[in-house]
Protein backbone atom coordinates (compact mmCIF):
# COMPACT_ATOMS: atom_id res chain seq x y z
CA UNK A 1 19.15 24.60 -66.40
CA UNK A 2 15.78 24.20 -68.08
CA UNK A 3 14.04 24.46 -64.94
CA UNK A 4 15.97 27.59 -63.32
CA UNK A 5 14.86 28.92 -66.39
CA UNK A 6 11.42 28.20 -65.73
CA UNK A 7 11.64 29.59 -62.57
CA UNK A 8 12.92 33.17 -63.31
CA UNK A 9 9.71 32.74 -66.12
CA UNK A 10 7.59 32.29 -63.31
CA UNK A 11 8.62 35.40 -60.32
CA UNK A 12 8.50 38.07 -62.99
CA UNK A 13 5.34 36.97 -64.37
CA UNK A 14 4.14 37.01 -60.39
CA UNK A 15 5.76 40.18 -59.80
CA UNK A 16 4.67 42.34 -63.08
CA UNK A 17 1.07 40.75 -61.76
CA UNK A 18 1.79 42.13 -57.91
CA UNK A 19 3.01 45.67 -58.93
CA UNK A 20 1.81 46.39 -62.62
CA UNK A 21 4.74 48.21 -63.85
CA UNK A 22 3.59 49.83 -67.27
CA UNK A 23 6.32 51.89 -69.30
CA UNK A 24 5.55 53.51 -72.91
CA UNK A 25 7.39 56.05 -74.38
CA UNK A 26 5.83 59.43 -72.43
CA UNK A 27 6.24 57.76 -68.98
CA UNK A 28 5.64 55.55 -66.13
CA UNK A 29 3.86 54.51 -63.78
CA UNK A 30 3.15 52.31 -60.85
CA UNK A 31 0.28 51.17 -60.11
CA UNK A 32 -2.04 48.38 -58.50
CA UNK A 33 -3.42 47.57 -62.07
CA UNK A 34 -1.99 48.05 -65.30
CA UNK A 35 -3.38 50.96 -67.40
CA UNK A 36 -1.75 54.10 -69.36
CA UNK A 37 0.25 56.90 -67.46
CA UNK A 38 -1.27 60.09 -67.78
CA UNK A 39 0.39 62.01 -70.67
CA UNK A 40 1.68 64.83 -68.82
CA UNK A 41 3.57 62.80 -66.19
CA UNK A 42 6.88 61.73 -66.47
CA UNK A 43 6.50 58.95 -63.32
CA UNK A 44 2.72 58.38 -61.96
CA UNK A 45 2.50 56.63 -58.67
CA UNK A 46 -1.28 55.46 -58.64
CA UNK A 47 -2.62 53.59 -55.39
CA UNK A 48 -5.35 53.38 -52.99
CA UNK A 49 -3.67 51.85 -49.99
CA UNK A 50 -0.64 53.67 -50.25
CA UNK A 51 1.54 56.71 -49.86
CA UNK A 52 4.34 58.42 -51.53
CA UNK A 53 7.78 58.00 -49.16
CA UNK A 54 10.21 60.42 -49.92
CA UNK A 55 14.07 60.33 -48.63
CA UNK A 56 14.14 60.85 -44.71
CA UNK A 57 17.21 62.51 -44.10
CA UNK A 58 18.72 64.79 -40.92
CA UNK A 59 20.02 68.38 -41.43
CA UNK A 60 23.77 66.91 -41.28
CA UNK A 61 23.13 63.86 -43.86
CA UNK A 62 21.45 66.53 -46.03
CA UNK A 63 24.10 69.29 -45.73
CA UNK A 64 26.44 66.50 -46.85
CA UNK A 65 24.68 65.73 -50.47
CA UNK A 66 26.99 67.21 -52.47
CA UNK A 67 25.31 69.87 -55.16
CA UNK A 68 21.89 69.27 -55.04
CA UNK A 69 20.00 69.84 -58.05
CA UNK A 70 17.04 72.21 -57.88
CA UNK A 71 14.15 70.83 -57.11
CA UNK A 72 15.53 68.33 -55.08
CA UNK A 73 13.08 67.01 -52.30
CA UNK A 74 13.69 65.60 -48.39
CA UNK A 75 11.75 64.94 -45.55
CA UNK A 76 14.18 66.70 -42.91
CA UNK A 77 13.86 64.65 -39.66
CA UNK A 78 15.75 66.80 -37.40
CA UNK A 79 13.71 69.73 -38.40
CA UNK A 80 10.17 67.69 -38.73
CA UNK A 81 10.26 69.79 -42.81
CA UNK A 82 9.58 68.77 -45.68
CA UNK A 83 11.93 70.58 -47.61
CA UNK A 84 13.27 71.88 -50.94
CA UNK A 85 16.55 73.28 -53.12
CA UNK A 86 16.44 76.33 -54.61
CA UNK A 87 19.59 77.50 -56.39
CA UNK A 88 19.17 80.08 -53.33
CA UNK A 89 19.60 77.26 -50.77
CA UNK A 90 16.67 74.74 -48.91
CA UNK A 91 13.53 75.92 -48.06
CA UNK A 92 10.70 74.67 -46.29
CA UNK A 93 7.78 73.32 -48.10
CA UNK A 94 5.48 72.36 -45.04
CA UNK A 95 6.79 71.37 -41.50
CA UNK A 96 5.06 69.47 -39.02
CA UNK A 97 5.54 72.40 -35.75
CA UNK A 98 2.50 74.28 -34.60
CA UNK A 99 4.48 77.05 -33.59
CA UNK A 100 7.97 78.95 -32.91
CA UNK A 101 9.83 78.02 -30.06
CA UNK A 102 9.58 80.45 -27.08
CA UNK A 103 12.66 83.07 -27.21
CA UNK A 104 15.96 82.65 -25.23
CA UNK A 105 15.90 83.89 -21.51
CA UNK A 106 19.36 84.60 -21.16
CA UNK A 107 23.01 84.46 -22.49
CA UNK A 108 25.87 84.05 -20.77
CA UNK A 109 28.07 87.53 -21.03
CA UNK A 110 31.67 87.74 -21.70
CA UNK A 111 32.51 90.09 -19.13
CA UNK A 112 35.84 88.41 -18.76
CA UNK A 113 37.09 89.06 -21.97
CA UNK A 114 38.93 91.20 -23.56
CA UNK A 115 39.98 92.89 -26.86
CA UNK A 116 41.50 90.27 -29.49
CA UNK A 117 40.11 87.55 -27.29
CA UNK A 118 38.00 84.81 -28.41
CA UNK A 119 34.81 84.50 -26.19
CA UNK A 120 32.34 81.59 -25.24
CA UNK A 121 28.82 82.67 -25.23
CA UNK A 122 26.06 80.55 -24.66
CA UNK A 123 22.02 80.32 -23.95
CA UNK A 124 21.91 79.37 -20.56
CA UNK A 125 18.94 77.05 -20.64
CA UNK A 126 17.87 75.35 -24.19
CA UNK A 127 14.92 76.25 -25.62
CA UNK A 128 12.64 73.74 -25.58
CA UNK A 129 11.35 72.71 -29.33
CA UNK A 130 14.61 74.93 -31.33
CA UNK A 131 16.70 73.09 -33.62
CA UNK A 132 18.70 76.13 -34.54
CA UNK A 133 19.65 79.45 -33.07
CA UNK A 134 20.09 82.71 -35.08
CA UNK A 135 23.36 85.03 -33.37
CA UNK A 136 23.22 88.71 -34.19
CA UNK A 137 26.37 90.81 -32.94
CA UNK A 138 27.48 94.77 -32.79
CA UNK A 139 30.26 96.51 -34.58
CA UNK A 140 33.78 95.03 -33.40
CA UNK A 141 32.77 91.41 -32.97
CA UNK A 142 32.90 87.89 -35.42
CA UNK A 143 31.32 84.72 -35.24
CA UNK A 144 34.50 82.38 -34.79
CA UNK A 145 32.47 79.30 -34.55
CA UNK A 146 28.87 77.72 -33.92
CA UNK A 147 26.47 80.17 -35.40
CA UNK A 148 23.27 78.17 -35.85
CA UNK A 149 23.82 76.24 -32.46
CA UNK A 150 23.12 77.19 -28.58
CA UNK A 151 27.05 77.59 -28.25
CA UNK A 152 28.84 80.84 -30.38
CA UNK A 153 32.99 81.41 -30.01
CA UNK A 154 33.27 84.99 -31.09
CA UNK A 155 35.70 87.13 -31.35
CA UNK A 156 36.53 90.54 -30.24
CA UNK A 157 38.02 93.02 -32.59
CA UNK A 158 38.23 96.32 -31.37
CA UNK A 159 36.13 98.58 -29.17
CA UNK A 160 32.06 97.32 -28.81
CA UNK A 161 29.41 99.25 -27.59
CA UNK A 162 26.00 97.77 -28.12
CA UNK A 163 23.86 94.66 -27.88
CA UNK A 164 23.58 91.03 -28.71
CA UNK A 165 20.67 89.26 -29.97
CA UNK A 166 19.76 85.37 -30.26
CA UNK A 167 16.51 83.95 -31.65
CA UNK A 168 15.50 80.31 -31.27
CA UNK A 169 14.57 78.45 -34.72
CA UNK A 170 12.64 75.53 -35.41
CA UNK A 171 10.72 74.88 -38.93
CA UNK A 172 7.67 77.06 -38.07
CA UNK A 173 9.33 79.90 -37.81
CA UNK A 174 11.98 82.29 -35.34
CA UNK A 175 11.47 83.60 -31.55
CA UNK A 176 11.34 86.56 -30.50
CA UNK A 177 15.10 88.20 -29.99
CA UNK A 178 16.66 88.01 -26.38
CA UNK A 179 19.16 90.99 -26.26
CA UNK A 180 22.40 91.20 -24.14
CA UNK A 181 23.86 94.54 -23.98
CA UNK A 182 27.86 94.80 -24.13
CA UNK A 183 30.21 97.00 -24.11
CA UNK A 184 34.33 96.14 -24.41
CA UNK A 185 36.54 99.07 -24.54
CA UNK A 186 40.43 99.33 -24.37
CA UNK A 187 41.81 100.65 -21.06
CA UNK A 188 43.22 103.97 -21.79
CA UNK A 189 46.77 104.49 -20.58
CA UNK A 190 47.67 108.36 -21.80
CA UNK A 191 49.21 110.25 -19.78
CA UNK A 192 50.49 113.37 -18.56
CA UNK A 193 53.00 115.57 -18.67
CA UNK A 194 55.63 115.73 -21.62
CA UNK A 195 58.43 117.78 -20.03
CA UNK A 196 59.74 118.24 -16.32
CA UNK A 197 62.06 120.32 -14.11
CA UNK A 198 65.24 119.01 -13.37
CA UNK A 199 65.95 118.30 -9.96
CA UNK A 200 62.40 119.05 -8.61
CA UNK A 201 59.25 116.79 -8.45
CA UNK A 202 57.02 116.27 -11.27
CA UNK A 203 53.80 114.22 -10.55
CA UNK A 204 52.34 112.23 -13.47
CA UNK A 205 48.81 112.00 -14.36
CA UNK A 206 47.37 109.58 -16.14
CA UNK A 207 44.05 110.08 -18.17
CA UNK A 208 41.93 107.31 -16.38
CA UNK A 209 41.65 106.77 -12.53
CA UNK A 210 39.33 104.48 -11.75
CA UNK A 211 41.19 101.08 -13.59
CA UNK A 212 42.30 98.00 -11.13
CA UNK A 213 46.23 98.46 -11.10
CA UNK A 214 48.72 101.03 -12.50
CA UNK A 215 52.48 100.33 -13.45
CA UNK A 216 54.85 103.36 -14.38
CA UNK A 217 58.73 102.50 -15.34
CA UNK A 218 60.68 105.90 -15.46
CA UNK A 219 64.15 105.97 -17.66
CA UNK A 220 67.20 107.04 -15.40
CA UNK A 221 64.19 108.62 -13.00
CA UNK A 222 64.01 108.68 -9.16
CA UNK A 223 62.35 106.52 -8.18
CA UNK A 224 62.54 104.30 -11.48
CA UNK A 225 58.64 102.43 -11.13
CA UNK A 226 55.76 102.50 -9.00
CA UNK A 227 52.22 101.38 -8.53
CA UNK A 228 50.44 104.29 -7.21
CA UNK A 229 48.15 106.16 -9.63
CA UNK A 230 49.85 109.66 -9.64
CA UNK A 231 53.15 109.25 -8.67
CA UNK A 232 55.66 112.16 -8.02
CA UNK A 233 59.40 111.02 -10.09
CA UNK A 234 62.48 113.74 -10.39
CA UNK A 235 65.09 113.68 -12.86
CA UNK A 236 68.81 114.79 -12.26
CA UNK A 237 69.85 115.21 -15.50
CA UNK A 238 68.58 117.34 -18.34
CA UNK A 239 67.50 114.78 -21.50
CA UNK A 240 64.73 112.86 -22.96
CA UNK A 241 63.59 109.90 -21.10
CA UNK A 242 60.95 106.88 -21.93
CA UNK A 243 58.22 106.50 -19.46
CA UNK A 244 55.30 103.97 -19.57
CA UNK A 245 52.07 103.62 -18.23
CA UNK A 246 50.66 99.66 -18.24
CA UNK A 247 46.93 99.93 -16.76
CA UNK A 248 44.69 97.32 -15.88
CA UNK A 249 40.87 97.03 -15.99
CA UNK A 250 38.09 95.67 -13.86
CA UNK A 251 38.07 92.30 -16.67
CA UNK A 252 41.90 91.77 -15.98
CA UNK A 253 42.58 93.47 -19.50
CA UNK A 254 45.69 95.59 -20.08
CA UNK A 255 46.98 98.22 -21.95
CA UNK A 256 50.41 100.36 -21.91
CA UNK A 257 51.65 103.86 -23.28
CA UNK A 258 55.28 104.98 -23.91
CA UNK A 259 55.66 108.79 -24.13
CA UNK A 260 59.21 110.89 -24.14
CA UNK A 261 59.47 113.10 -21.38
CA UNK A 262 61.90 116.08 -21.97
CA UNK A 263 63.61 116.70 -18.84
CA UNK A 264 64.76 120.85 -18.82
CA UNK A 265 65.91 123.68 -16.67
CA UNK A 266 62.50 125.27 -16.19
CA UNK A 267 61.85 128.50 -15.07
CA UNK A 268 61.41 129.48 -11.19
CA UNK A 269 59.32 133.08 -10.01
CA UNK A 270 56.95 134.36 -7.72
CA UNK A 271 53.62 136.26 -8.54
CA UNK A 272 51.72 138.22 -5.73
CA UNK A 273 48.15 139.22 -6.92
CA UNK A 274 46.45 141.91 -4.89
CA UNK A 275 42.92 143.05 -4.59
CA UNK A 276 41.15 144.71 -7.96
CA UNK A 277 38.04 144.01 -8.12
CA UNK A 278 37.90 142.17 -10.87
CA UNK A 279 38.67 138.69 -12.22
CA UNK A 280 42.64 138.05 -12.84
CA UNK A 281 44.90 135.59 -14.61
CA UNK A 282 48.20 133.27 -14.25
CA UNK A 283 49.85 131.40 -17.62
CA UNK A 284 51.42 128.35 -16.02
CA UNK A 285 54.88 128.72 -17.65
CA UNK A 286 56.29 126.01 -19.62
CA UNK A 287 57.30 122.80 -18.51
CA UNK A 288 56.06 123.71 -14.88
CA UNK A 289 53.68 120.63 -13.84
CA UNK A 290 53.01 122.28 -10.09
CA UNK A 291 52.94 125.30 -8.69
CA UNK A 292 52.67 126.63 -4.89
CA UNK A 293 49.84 128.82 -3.81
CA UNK A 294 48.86 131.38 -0.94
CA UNK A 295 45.90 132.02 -0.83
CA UNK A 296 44.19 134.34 1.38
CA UNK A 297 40.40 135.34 2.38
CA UNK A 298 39.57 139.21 2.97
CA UNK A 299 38.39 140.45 6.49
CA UNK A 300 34.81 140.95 6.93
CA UNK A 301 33.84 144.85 7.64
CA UNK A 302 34.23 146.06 11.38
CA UNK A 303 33.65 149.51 13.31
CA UNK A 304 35.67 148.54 16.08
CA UNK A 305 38.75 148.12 15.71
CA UNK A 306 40.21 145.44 17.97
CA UNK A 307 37.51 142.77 16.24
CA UNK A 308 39.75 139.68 14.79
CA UNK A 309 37.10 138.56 12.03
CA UNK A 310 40.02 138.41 9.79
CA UNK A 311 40.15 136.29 6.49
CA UNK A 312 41.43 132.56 5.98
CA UNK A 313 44.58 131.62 4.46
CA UNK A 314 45.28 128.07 2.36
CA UNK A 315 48.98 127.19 1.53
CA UNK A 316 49.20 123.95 -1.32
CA UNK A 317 50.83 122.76 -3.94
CA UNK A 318 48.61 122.25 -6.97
CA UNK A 319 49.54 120.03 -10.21
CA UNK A 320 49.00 121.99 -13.15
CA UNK A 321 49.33 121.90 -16.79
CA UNK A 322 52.13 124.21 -19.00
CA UNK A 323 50.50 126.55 -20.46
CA UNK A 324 46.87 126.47 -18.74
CA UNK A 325 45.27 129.88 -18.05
CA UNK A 326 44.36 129.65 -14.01
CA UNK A 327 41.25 132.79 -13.06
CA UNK A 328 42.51 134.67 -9.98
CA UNK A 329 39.89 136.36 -7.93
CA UNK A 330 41.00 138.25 -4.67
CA UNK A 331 38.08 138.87 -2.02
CA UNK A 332 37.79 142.85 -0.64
CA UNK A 333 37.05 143.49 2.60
CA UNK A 334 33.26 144.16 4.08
CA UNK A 335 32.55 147.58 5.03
CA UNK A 336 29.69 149.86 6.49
CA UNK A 337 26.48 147.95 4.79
CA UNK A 338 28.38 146.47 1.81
CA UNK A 339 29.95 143.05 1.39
CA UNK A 340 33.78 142.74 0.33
CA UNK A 341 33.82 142.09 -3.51
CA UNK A 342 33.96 138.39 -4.36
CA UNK A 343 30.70 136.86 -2.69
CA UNK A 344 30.51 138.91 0.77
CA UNK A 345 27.33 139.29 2.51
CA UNK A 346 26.26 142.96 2.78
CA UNK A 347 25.92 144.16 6.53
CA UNK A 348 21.93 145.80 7.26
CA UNK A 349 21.65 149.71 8.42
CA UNK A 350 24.75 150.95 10.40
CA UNK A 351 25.88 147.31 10.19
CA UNK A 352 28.65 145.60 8.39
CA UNK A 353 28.73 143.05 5.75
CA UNK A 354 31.70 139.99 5.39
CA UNK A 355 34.88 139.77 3.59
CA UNK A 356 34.64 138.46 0.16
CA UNK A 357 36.97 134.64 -0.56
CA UNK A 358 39.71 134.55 -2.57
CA UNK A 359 40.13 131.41 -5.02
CA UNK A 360 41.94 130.28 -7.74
CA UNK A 361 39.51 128.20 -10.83
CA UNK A 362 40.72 125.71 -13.40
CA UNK A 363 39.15 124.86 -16.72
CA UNK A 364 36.39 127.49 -16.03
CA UNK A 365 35.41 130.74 -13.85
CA UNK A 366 32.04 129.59 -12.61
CA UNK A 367 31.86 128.60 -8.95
CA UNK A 368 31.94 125.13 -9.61
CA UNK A 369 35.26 125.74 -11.37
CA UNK A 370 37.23 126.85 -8.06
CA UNK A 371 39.80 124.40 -7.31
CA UNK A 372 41.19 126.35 -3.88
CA UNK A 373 38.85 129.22 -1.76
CA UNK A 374 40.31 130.80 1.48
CA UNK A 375 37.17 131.82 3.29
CA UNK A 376 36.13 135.39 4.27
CA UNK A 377 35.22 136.99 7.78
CA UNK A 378 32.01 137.64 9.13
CA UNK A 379 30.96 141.15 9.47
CA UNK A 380 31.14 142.55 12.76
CA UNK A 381 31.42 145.61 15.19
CA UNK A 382 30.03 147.89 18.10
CA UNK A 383 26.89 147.95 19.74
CA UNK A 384 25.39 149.36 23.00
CA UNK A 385 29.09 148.70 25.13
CA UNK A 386 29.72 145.34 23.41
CA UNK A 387 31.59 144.18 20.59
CA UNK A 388 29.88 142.51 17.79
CA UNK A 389 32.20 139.83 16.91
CA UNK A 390 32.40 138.76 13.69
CA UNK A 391 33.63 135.08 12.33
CA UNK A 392 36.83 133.81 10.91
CA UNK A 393 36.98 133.00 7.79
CA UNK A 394 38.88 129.90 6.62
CA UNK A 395 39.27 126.43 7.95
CA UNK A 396 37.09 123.33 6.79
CA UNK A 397 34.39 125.30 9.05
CA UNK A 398 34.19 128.98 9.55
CA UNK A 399 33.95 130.72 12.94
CA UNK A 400 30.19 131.50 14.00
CA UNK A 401 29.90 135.30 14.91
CA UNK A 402 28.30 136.35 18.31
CA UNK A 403 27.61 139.52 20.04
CA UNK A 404 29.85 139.51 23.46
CA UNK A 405 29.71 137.87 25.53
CA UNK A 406 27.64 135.07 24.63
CA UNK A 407 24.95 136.14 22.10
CA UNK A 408 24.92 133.50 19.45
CA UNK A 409 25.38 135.31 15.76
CA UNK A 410 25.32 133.72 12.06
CA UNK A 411 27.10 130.06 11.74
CA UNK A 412 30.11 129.91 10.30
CA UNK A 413 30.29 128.14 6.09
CA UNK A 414 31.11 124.23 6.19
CA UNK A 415 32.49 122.06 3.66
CA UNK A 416 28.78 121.08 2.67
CA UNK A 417 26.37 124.52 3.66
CA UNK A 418 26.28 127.28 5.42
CA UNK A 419 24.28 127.66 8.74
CA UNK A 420 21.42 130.01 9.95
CA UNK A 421 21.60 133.08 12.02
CA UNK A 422 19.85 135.58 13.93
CA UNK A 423 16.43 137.39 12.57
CA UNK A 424 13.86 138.31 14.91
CA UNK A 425 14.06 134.74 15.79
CA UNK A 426 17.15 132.32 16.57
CA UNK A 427 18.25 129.64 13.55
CA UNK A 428 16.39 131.73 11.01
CA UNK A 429 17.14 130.13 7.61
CA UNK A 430 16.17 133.38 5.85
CA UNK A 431 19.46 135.29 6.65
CA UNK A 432 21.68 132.19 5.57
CA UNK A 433 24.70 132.22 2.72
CA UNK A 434 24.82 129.76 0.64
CA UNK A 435 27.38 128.30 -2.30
CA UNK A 436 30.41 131.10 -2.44
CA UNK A 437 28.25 133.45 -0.93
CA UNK A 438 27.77 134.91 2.56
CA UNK A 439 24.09 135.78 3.69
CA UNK A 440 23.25 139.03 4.42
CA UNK A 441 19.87 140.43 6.72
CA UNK A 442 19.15 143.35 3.89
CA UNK A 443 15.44 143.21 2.76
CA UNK A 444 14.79 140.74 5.87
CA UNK A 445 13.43 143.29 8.69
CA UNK A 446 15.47 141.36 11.38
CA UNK A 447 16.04 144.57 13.65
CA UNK A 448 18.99 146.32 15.24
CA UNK A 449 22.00 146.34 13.23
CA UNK A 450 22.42 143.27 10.62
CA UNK A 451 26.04 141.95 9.60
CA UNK A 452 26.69 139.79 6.71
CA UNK A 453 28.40 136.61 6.43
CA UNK A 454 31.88 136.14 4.76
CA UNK A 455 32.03 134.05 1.63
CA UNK A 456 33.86 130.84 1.03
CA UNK A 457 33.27 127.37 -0.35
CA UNK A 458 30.15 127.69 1.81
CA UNK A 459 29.50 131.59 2.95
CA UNK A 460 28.65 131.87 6.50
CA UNK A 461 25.05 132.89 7.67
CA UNK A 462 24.63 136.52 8.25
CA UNK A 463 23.14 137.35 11.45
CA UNK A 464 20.48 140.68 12.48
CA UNK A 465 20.05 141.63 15.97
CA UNK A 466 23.03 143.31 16.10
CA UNK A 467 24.99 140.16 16.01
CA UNK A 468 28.20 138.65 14.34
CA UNK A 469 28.22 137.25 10.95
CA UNK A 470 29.75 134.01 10.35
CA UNK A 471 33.26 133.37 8.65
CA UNK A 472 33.22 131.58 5.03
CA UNK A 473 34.62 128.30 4.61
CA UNK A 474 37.66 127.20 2.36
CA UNK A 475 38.62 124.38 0.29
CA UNK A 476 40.95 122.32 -1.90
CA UNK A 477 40.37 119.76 -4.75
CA UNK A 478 41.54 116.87 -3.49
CA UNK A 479 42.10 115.74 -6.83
CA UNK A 480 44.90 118.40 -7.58
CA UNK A 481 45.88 119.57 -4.50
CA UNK A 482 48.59 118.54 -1.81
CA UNK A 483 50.20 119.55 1.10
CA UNK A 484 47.76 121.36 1.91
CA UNK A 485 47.46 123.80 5.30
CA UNK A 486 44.73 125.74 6.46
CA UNK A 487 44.97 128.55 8.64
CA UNK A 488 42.03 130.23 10.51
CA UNK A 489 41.89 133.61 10.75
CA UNK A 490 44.82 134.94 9.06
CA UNK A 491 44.63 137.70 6.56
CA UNK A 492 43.89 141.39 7.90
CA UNK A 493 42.43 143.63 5.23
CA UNK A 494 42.04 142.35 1.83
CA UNK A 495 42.76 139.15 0.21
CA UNK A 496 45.87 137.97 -1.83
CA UNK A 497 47.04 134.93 -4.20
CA UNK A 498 50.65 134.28 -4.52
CA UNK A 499 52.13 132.01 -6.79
CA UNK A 500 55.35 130.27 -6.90
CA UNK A 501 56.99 127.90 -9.44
């Protein structure tokens, strides 16, 4: 025992000799040799062949010290930091980067997702020297899970319409953003209408036409579903029915509306508008969701009276709203140097100009607003033992007007212009009509006697020389408008509009 004692005697004599370990009551230090602490240090590490070796921990081992104190130092080795708490959190005191890391090139979009979906996004390729990423998202999305990594689960609240950002991180500072624009929206599956005829067809709307697939289910209706987009469903009994639209997007989402429809005895009439010379109107009546329409181009202006450049005629059924305000406008027929009221082109000394178009417009009363035209005739005639011919109006393509027998005249309006006529020269441009208009050779010097073009979708071309002008074009929405028939050359005289319900 005597000599273990001995022993122990012995190491810590070696040891206080090895490390000189001084202690007095303001501090410590270690040091090679023994000598005082300096009196403002609590510990005082003093050597010449060595440094000071802090704990080396990762980010994880130092997220899981529970509550640091402040002032609490770490080397970080995942970040290459040395780093400190703050009451505020760790902070970088020094780090041994020489730069930030070079921003993300791309993330890989969501497209497929959809609203109250969780996402995976993702930079495609890591940056090279990040040890953390920084996620920034729009209005009507959350971080589910992995903000700070390469890999984010978010998810999608409601409607998003803007961008989303991702910086690289390391310990020198943040990249530049990369920015991914989004935009997630719920399919909208309104619909229209809210009442319908008994026994007769109503045709449903719905708001958007442009989504993937469309499912209707109609309540005691004939037939009782369908696919198509706008389908046509009669009831046979008067009552209040449940109908749903389910629609489905481009991204596979879906999204369905229930309405009531009131199914009622619905009024039925006829209304015949005539020419005026002025703009007219038609109240759809309640509960009527389509209405069939006559409509009927003006003859263009002739001195002879055998001369057939009489006006078009359309005949469709048009889905309409209860309650919408349609604009009426019946074309008047050409006469001696005038065009007929309603875009006819006026005819050039004892000339005669074209029959003005009758249309019906929706939602407006500008030309773009015209949802059905019936074109006009050409302006035509009598000159030196031959008739001047002009065109019919109406048809997808109006009838070119001629002198007989085979004197070419003004084109005829298509679905897309309107043709040249006759002006000195053949195919002059200058005498052409143009968008619901019909040309006309006034102010143009062509010679002989000049006769205007009728109006339509596209006027036709008015033609000098004492030739025919050409017949207007006319024209449905395809977007409204069914059953349709077109009839060239129809209406003698004036216009007209009928409407039935």
């Amino acid at each position: 025992m005597k000599t273990l004692t001995l022993f122990k005697s012995f190491f810590l004599t070696c040891l206080i000799s090895f490390l000189s370990l001084t202690l007095v009551a303001q501090g410590v230090k270690i040091s090679n040799a023994p000598s005082q602490p300096d009196p403002s240090a609590g510990l005082e590490i003093d050597f010449t062949d060595k440094g000071f070796l802090m704990p080396r921990l990762s980010t994880t081992q130092r997220n899981a010290i529970a509550n640091p104190a402040p002032g609490l130092q770490i080397y970080n080795t995942t970040t290459e930091c040395v780093e400190v708490f703050f009451p505020t959190g760790w902070a970088n005191l020094q780090c041994g980067c020489s730069q930030a890391p070079p921003a993300p090139q791309a993330i890989a979009s969501p497209n497929a997702a959809c609203i109250g979906d969780t996402a995976l996004l993702y930079v495609v390729n890591p940056v090279s020297g990040a040890t953390s990423y920084q996620w920034s998202l729009p209005s009507g999305m959350t971080i589910h899970s992995g903000q700070g990594s390469d890999s984010l689960y978010l998810n999608i609240n409601g409607p998003v319409n803007g961008s989303i950002t991702v910086a690289a991180i390391n310990g020198c500072g943040n990249s530049a953003p990369f920015t991914l624009p989004v935009n997630f929206q719920t399919p909208t599956a309104t619909f229209s209408p809210l009442s319908a005829p008994i026994n007769s067809p109503t045709t449903f709307n719905p708001a958007n036409g442009s989504y993937n697939t469309y499912a209707w289910t109609f309540q005691n209706g004939t037939p009782a579903s369908s696919v198509q987009i706008s389908p046509s469903v009669t009831w046979s009994q008067i009552g209040n029915y449940q109908v749903t639209l389910t629609v489905t997007d481009n991204n596979g989402c879906t999204n369905s509306d229930t309405q009531s429809v009131a199914v009622i005895n619905c009024p039925s009439g006829s209304q015949t508008f005539s020419f005026t010379g002025a703009a007219q109107s038609f109240t759809v009546p309640s509960c009527v969701n389509s209405i069939v329409v006559d409509v009927r181009g003006a003859q263009g202006g002739s001195g002879y009276g055998p001369n057939t450049n009489y006006g078009g005629r359309v005949v469709c059924t048009l889905a309409v709203t209860p309650g919408e305000v349609l604009q009426i406008n019946v074309g008047g027929q050409g006469g001696q140097s005038q065009g007929g009221w309603n875009g006819g082109g006026a005819g050039d000394a004892a000339g005669y100009g074209g029959g003005g178009a009758s249309d019906i417009r929706r939602g407006g009363t500008s030309l773009n607003d015209r949802v059905v035209v019936a074109g006009g005739g050409g302006g035509g005639g009598f000159w030196s033992g031959n008739e001047v011919v002009g065109g019919k109006g109406g048809g997808l393509v109006g009838q070119a007007g001629f002198r007989a027998p085979n004197s070419a005249g003004g084109d005829g309006g298509t679905q897309t212009g309107s043709g040249t006529g006759t002006c000195s020269s053949m195919n002059n441009p200058a005498v052409s009509g143009g968008f619901g208009f019909g040309g006309t050779t006034v102010g143009n010097n062509c010679g002989c006697e000049g006769y205007g073009g009728g109006s339509g979708w596209y006027g036709g071309a008015a033609s000098g020389n004492c030739r025919g002008g050409g017949g207007g074009s006319s024209y449905t929405d395809p977007n409204i408008a069914t059953g349709v028939q077109h009839t060239q050359g129809s209406q003698v005289g004036n216009g007209s509009v009928t409407v039935s319900y």
